[in-house]
PDB file of N, CA and C in Angstrom:
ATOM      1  N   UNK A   1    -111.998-100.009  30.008  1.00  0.00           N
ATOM      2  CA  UNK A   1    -112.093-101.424  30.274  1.00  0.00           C
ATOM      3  C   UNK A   1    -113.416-101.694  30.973  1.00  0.00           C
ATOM      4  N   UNK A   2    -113.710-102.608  30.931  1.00  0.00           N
ATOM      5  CA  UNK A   2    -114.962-103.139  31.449  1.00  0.00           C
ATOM      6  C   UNK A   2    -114.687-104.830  31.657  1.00  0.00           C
ATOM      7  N   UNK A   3    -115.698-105.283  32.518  1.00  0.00           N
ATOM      8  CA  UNK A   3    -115.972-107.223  32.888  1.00  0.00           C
ATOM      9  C   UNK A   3    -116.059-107.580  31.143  1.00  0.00           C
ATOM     10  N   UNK A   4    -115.842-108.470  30.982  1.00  0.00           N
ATOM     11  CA  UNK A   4    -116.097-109.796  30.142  1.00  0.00           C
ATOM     12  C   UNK A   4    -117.477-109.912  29.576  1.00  0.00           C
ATOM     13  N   UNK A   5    -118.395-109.843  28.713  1.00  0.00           N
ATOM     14  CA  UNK A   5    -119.680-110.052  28.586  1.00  0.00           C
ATOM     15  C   UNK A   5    -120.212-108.750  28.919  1.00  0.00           C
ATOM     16  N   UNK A   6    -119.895-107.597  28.837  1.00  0.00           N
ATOM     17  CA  UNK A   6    -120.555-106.423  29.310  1.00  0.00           C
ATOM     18  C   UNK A   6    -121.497-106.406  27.921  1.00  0.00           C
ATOM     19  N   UNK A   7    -122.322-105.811  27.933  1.00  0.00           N
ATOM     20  CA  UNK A   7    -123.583-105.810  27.400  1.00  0.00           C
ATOM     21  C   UNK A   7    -122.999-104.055  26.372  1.00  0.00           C
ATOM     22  N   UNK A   8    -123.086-105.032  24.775  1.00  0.00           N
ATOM     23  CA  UNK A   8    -122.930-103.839  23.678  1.00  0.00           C
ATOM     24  C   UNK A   8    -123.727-102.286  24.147  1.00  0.00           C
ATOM     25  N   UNK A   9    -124.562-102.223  24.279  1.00  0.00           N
ATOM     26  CA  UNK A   9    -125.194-100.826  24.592  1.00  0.00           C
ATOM     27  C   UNK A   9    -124.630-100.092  26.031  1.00  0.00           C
ATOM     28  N   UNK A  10    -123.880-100.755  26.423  1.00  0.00           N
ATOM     29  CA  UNK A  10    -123.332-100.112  27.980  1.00  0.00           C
ATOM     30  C   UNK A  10    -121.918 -99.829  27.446  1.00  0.00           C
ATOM     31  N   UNK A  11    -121.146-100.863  26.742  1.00  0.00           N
ATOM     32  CA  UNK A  11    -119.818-100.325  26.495  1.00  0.00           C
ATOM     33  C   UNK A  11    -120.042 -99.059  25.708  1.00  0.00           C
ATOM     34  N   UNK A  12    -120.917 -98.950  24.274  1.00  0.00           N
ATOM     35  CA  UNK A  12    -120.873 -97.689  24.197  1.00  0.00           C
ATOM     36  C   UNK A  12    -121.723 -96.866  24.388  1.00  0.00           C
ATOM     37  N   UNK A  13    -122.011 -96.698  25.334  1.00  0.00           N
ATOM     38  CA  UNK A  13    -122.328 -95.925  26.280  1.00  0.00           C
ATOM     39  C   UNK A  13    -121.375 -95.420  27.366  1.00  0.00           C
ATOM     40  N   UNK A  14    -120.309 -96.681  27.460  1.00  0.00           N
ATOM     41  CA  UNK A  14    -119.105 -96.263  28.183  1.00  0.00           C
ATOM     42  C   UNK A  14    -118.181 -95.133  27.396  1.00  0.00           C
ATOM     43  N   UNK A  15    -118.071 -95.659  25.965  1.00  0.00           N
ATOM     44  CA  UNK A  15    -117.568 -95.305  25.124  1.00  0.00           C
ATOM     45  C   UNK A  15    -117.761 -93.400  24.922  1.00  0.00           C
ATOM     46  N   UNK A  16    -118.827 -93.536  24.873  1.00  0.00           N
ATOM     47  CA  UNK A  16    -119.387 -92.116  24.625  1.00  0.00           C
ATOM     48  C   UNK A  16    -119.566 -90.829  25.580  1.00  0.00           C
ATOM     49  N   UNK A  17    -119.691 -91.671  26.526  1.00  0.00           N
ATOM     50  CA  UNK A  17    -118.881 -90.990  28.045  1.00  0.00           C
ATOM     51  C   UNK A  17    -117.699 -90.590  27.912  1.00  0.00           C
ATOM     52  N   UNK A  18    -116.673 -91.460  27.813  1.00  0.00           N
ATOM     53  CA  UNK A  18    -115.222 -91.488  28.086  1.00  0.00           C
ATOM     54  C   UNK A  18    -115.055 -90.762  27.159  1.00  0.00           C
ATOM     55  N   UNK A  19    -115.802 -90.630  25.973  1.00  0.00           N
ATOM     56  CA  UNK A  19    -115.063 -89.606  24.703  1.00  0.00           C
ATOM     57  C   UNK A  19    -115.029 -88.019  25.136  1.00  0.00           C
ATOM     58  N   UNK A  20    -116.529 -87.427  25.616  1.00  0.00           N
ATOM     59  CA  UNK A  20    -116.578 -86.459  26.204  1.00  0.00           C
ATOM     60  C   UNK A  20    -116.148 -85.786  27.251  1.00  0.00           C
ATOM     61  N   UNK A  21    -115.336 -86.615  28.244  1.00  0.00           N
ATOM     62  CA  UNK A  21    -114.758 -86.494  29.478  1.00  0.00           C
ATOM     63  C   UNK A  21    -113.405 -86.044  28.773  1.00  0.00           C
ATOM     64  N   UNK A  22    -112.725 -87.048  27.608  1.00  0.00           N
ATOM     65  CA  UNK A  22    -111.531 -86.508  27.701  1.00  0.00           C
ATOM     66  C   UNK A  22    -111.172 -85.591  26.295  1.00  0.00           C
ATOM     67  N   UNK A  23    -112.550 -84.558  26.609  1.00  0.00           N
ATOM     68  CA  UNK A  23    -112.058 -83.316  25.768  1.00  0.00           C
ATOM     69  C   UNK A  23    -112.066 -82.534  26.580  1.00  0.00           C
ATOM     70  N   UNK A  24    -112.062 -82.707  27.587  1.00  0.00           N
ATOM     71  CA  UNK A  24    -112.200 -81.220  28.961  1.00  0.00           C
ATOM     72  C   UNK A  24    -110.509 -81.194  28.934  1.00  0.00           C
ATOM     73  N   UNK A  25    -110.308 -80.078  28.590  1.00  0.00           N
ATOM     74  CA  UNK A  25    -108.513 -79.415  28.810  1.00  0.00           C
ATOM     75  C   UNK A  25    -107.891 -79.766  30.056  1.00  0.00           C
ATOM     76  N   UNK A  26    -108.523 -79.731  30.912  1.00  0.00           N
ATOM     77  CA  UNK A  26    -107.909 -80.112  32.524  1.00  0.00           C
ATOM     78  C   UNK A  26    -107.984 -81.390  32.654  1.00  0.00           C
ATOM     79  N   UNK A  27    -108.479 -82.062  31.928  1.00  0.00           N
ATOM     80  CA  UNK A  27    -108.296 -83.475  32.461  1.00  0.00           C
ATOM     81  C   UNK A  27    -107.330 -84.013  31.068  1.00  0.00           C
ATOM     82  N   UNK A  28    -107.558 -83.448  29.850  1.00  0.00           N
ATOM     83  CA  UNK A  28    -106.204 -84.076  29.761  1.00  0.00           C
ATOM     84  C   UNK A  28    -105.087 -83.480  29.736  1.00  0.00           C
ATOM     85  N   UNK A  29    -104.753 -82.390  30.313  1.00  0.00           N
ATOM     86  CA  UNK A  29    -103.348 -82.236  31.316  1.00  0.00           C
ATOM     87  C   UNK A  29    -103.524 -82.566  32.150  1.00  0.00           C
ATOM     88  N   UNK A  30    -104.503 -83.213  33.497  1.00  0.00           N
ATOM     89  CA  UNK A  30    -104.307 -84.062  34.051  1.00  0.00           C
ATOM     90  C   UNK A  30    -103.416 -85.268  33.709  1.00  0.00           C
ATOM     91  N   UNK A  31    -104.210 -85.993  32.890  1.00  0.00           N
ATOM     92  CA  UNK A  31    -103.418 -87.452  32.396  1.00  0.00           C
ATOM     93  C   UNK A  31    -101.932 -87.601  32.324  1.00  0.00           C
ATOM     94  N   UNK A  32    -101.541 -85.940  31.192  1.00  0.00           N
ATOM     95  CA  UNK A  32    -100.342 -85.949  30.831  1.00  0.00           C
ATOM     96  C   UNK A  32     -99.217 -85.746  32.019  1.00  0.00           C
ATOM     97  N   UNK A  33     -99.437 -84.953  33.128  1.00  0.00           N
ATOM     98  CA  UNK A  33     -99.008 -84.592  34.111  1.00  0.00           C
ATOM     99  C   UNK A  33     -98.715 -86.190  35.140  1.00  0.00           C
ATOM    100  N   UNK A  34     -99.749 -87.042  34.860  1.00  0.00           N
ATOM    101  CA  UNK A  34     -99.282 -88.611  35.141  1.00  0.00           C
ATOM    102  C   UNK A  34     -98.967 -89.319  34.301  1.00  0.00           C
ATOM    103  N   UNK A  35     -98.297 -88.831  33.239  1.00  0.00           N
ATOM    104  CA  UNK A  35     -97.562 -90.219  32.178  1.00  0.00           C
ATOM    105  C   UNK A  35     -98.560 -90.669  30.862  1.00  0.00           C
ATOM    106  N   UNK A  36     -99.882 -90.114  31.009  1.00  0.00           N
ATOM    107  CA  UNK A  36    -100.921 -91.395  30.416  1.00  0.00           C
ATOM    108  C   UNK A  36    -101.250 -89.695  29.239  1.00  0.00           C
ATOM    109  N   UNK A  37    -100.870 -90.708  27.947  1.00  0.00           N
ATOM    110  CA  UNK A  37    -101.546 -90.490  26.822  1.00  0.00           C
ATOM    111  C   UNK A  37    -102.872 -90.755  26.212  1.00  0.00           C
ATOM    112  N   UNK A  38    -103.659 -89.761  25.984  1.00  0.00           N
ATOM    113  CA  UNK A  38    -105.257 -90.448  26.159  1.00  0.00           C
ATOM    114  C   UNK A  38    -105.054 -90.525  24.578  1.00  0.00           C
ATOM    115  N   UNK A  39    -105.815 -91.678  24.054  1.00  0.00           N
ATOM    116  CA  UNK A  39    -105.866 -92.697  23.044  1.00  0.00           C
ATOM    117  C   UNK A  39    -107.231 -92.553  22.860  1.00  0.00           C
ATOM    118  N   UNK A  40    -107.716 -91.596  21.645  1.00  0.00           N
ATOM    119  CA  UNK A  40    -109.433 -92.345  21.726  1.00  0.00           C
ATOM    120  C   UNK A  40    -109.831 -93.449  21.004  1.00  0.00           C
ATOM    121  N   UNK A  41    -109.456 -94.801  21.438  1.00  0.00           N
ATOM    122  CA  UNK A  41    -109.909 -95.550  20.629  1.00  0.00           C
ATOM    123  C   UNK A  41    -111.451 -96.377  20.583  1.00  0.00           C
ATOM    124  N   UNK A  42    -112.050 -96.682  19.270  1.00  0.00           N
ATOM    125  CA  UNK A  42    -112.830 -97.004  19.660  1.00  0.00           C
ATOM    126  C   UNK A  42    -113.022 -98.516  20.402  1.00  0.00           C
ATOM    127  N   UNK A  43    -114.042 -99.393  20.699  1.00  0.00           N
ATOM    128  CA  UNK A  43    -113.990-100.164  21.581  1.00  0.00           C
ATOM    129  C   UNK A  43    -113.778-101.294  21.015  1.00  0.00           C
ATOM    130  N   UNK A  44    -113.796-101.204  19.578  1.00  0.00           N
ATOM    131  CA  UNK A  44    -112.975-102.393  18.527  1.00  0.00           C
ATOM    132  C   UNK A  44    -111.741-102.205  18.104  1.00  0.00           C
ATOM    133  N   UNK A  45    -111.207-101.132  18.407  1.00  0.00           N
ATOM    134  CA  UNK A  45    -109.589-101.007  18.790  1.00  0.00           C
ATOM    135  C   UNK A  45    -109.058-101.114  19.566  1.00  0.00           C
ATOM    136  N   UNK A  46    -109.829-100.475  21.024  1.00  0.00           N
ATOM    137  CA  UNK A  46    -109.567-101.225  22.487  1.00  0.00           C
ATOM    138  C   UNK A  46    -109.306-103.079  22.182  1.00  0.00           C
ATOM    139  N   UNK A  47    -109.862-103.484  22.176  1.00  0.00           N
ATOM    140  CA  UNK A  47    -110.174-105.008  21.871  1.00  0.00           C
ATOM    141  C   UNK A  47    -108.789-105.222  21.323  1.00  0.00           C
ATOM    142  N   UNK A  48    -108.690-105.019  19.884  1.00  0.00           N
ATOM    143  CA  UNK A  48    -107.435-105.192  19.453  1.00  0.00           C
ATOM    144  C   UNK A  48    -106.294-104.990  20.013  1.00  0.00           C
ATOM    145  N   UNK A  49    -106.399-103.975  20.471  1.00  0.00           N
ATOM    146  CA  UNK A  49    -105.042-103.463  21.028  1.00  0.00           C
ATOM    147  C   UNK A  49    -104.633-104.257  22.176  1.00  0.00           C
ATOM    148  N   UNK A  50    -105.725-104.750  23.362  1.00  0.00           N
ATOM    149  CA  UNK A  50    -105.253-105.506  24.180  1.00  0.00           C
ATOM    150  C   UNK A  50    -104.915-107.037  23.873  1.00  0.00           C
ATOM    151  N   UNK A  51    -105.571-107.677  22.643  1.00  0.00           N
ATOM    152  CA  UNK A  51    -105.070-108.658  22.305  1.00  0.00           C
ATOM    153  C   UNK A  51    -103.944-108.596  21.825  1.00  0.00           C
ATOM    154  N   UNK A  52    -103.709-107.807  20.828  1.00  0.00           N
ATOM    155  CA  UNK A  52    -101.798-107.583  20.302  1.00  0.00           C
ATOM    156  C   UNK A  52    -101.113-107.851  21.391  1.00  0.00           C
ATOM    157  N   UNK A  53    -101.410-106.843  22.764  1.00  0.00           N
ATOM    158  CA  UNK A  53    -100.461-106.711  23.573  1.00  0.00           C
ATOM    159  C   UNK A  53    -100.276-108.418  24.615  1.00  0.00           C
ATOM    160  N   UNK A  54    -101.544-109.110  24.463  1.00  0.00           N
ATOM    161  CA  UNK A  54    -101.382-110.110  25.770  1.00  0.00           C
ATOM    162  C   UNK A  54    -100.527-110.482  24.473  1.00  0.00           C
ATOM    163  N   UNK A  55    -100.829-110.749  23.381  1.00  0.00           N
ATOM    164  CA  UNK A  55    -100.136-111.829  22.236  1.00  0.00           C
ATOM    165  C   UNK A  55     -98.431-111.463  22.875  1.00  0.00           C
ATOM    166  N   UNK A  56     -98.079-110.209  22.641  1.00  0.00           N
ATOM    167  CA  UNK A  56     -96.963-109.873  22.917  1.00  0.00           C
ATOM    168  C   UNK A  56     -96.209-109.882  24.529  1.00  0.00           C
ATOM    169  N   UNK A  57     -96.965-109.856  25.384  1.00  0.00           N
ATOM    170  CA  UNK A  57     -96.301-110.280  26.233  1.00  0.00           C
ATOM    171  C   UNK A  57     -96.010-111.833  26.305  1.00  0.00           C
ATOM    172  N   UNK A  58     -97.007-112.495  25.594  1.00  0.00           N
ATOM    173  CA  UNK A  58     -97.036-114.366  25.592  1.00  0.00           C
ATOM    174  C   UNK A  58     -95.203-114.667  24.982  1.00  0.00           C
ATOM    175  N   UNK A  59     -95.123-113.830  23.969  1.00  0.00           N
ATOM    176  CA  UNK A  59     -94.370-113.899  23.222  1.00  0.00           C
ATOM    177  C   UNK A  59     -92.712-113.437  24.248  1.00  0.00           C
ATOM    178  N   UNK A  60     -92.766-112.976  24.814  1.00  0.00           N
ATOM    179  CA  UNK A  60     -91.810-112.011  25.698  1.00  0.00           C
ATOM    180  C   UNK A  60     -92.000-113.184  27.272  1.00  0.00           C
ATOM    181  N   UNK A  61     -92.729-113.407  27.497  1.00  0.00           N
ATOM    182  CA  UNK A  61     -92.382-114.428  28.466  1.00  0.00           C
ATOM    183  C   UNK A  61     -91.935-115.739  27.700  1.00  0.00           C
ATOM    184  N   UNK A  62     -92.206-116.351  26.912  1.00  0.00           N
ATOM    185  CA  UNK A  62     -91.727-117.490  26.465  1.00  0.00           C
ATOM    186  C   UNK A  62     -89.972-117.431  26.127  1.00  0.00           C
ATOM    187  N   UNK A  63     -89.833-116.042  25.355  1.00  0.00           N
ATOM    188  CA  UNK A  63     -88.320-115.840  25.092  1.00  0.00           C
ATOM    189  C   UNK A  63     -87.620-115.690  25.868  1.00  0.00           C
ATOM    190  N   UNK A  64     -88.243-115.035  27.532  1.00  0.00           N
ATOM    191  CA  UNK A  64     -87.241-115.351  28.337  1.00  0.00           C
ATOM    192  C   UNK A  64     -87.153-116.499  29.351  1.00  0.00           C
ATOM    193  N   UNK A  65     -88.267-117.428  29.301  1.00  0.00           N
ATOM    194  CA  UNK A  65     -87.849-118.627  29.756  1.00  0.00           C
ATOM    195  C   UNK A  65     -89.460-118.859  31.025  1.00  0.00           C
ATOM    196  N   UNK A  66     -90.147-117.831  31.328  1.00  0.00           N
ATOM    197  CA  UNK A  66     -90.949-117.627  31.888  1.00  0.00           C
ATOM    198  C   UNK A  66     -91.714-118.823  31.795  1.00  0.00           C
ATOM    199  N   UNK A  67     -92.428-119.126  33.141  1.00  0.00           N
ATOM    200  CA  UNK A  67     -93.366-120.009  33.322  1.00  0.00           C
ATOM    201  C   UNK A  67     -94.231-119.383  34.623  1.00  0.00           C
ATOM    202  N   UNK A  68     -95.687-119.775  34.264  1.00  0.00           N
ATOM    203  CA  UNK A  68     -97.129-119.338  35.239  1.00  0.00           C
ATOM    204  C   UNK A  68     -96.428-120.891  36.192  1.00  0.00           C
ATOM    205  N   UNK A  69     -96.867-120.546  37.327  1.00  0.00           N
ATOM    206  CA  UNK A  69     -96.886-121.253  38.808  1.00  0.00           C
ATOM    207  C   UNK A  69     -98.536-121.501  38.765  1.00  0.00           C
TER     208      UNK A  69
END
């Protein structure tokens, strides 16, 4: 994840970081050892994926009656 407007050459650059970090064996049995499945997605699947999900929570608060204060 990154701010809003992050600048294409830094996300992947984030991207390309984060890919290499999580081929080190200890860190991902790290992850797994806390619950978290590492996902390499790229940063146009990131994107997607968090829109599906706000879509789906929109969807899951409305069905149960939910309202923002």
């Amino acid at each position: 994840m990154a701010p809003a407007k992050t600048p294409r050459p830094i996300i992947d650059k984030l991207h390309a970081e984060m890919q290499k970090a999580l081929q080190a064996p200890a860190l991902q049995e790290r992850l797994r050892t806390l619950g978290v499945e590492p996902l390499p997605l790229t940063p146009t699947e990131m994107d997607a994926r968090v829109k599906s999900e706000i879509e789906g929570f929109k969807a899951f608060a409305k069905a149960a009656g939910l309202k923002a204060n």
